[in-house]
N, C-alpha and C. Protein backbone atom coordinates (compact mmCIF):
# COMPACT_ATOMS: atom_id res chain seq x y z
N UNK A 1 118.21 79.75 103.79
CA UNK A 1 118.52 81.14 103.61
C UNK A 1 118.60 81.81 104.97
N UNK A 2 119.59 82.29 105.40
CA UNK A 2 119.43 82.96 106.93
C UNK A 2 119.03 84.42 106.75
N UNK A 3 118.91 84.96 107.37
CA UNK A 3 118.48 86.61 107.66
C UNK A 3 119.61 86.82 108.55
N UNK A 4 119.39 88.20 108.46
CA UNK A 4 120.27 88.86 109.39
C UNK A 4 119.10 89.42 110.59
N UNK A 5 119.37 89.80 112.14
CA UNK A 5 119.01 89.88 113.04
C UNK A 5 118.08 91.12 112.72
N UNK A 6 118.84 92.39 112.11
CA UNK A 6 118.02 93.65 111.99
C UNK A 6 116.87 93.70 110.94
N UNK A 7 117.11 92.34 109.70
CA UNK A 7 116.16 92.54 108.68
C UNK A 7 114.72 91.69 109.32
N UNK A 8 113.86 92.30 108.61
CA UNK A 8 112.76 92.18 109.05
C UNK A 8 111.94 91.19 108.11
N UNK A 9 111.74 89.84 108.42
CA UNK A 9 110.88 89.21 107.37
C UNK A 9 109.88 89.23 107.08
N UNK A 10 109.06 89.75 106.08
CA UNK A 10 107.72 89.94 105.73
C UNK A 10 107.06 88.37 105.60
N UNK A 11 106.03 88.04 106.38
CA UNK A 11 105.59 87.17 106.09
C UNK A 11 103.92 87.37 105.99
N UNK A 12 103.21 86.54 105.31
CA UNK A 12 102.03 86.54 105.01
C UNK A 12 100.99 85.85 105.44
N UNK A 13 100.36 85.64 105.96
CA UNK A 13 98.99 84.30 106.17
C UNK A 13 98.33 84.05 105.31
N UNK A 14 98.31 83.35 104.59
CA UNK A 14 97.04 82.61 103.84
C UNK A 14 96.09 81.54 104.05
N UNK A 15 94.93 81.86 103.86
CA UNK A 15 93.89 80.61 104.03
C UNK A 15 93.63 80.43 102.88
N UNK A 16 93.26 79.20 102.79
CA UNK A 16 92.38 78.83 101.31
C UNK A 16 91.87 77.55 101.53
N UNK A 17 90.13 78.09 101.12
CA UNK A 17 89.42 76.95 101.29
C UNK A 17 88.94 76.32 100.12
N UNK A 18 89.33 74.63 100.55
CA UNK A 18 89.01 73.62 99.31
C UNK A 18 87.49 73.18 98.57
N UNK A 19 87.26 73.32 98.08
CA UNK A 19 85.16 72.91 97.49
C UNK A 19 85.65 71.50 98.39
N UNK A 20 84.90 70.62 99.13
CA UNK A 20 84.44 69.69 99.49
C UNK A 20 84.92 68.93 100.41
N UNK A 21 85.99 70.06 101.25
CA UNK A 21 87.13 69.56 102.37
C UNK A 21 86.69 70.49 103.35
N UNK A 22 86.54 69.64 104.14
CA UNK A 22 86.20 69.95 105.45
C UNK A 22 87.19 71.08 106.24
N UNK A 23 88.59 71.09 105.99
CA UNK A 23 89.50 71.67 107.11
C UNK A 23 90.13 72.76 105.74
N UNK A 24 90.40 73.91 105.94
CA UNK A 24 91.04 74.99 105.26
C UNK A 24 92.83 74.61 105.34
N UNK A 25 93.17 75.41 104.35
CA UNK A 25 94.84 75.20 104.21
C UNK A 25 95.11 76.67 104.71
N UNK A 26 96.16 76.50 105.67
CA UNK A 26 96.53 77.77 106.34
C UNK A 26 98.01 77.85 106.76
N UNK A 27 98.47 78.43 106.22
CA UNK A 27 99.97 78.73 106.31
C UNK A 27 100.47 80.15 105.69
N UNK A 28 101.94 80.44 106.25
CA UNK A 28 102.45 81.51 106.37
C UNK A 28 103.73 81.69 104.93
N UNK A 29 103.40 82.59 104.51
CA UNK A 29 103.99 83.06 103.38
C UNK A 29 105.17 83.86 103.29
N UNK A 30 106.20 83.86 102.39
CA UNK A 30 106.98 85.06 102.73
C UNK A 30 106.94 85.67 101.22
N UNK A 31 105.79 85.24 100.45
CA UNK A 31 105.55 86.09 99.63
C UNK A 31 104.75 87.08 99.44
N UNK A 32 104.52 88.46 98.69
CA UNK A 32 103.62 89.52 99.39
C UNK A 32 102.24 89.75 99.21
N UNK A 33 101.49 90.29 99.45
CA UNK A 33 100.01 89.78 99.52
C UNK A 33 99.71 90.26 98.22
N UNK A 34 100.31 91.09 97.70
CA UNK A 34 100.15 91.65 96.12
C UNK A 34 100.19 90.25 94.95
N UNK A 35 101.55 89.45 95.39
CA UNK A 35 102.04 88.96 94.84
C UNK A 35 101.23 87.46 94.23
N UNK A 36 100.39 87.19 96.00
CA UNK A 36 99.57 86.11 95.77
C UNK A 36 98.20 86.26 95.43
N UNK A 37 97.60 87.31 95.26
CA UNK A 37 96.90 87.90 94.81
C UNK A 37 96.83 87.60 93.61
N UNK A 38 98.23 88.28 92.75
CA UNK A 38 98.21 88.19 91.04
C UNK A 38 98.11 86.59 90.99
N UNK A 39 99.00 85.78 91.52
CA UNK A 39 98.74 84.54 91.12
C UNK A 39 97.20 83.67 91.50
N UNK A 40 96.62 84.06 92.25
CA UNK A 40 95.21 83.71 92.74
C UNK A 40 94.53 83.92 91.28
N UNK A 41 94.51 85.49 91.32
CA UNK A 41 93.62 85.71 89.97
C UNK A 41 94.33 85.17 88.70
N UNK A 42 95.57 84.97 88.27
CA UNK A 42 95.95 84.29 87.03
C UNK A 42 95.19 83.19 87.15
N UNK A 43 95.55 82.16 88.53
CA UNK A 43 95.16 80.44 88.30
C UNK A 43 93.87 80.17 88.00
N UNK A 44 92.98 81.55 88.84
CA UNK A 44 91.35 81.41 88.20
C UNK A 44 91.15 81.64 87.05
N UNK A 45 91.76 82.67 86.23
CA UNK A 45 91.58 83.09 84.79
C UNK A 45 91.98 82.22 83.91
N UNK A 46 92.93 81.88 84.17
CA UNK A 46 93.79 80.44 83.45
C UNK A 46 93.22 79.01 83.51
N UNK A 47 92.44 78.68 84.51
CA UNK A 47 92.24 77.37 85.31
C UNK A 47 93.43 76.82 85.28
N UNK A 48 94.32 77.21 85.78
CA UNK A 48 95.24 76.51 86.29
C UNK A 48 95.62 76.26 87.83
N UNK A 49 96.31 75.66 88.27
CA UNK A 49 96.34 75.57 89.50
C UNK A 49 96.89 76.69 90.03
N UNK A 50 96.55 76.63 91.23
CA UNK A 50 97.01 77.41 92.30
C UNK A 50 98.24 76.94 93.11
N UNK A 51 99.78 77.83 92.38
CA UNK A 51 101.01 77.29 93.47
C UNK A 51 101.38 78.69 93.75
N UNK A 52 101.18 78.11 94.76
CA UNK A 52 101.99 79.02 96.25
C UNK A 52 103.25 78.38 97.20
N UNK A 53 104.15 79.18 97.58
CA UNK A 53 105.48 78.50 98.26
C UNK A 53 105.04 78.75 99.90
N UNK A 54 105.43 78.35 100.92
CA UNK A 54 105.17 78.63 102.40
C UNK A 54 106.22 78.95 103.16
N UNK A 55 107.01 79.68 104.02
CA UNK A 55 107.82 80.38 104.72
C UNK A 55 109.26 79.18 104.46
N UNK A 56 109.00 78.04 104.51
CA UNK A 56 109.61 76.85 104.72
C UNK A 56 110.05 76.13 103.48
N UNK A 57 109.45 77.05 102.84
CA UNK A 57 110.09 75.97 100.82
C UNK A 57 109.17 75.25 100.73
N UNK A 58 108.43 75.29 101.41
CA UNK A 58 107.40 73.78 100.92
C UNK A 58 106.26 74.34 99.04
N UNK A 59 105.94 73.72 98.45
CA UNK A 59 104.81 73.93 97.51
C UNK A 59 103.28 73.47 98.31
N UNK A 60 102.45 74.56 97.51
CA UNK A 60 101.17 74.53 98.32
C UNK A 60 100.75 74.60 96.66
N UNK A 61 100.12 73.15 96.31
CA UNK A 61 99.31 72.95 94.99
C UNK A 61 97.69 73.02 94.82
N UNK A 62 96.69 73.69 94.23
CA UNK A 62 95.39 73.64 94.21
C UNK A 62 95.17 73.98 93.30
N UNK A 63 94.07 72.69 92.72
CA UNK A 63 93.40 72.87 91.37
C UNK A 63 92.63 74.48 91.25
N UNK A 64 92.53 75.23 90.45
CA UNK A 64 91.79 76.55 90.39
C UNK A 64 90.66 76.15 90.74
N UNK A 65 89.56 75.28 89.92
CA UNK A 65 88.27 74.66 89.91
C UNK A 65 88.09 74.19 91.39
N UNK A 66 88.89 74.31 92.36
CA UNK A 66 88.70 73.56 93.73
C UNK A 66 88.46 74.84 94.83
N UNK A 67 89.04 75.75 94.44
CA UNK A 67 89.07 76.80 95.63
C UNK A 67 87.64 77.51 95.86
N UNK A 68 87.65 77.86 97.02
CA UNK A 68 86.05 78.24 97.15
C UNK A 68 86.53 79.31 97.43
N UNK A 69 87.48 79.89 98.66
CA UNK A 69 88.13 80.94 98.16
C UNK A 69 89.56 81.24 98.99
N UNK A 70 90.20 82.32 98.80
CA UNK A 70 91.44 82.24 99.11
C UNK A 70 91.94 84.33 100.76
N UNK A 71 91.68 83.56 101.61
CA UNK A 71 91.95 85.25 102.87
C UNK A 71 93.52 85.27 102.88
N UNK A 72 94.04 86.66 102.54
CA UNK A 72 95.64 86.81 102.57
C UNK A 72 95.28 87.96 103.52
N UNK A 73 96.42 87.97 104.74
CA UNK A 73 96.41 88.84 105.30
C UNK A 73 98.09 88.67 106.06
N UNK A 74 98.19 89.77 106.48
CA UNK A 74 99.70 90.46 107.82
C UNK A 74 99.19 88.84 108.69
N UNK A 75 100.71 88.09 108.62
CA UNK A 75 100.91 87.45 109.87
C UNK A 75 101.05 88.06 111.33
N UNK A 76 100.21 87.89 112.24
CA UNK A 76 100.54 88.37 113.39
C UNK A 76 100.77 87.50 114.75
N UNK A 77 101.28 88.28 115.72
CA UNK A 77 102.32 87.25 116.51
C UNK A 77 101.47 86.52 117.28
N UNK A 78 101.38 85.47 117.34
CA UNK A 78 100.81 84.53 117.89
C UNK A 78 101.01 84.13 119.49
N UNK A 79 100.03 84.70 120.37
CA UNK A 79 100.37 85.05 122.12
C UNK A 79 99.54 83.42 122.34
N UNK A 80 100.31 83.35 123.50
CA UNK A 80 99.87 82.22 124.24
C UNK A 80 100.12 82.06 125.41
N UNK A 81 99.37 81.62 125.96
CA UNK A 81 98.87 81.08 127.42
C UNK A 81 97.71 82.44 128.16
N UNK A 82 98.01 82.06 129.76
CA UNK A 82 96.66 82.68 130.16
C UNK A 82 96.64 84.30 130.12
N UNK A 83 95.34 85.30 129.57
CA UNK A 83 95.44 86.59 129.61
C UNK A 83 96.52 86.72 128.02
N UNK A 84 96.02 86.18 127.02
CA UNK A 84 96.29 86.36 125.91
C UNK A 84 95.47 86.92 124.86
N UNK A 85 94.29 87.19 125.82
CA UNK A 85 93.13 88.38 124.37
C UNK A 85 93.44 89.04 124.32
């Protein structure tokens, strides 16, 4: 899907941490924090899993019963190198 130069892509961060895994799942969303929200709370109410899509098309699958819990927040721009605090 391309964008155009002036539109602005909303993207999202999500973490979500697994019951009994050491390393968190963290990736960028271009769905809205409202959006993953409702589905967070359906997959817990439901026990169903938790699918989420990532900036890239990929599927992000998690059992409901697995999540310990789930931080959505504004992607922000990611600075690097020296004198980047």
């Amino acid at each position: 899907m391309a964008t155009k130069k002036n539109e602005i892509a909303i993207k999202t961060e999500v973490r979500i941490a697994v019951i009994r895994v050491a390393s968190d799942i963290v990736f960028e969303s271009a769905m809205s924090a409202i959006d993953i929200k409702s589905a967070v709370t359906e997959a817990l109410a439901g026990s169903k899993p938790l699918i989420l899509t990532d900036v890239r098309g990929h599927e992000i699958i998690v059992p409901a019963d697995k999540i310990g819990f789930v931080e959505v927040g504004e992607s922000g721009s990611r600075r690097v190198g020296f004198g980047a605090a």
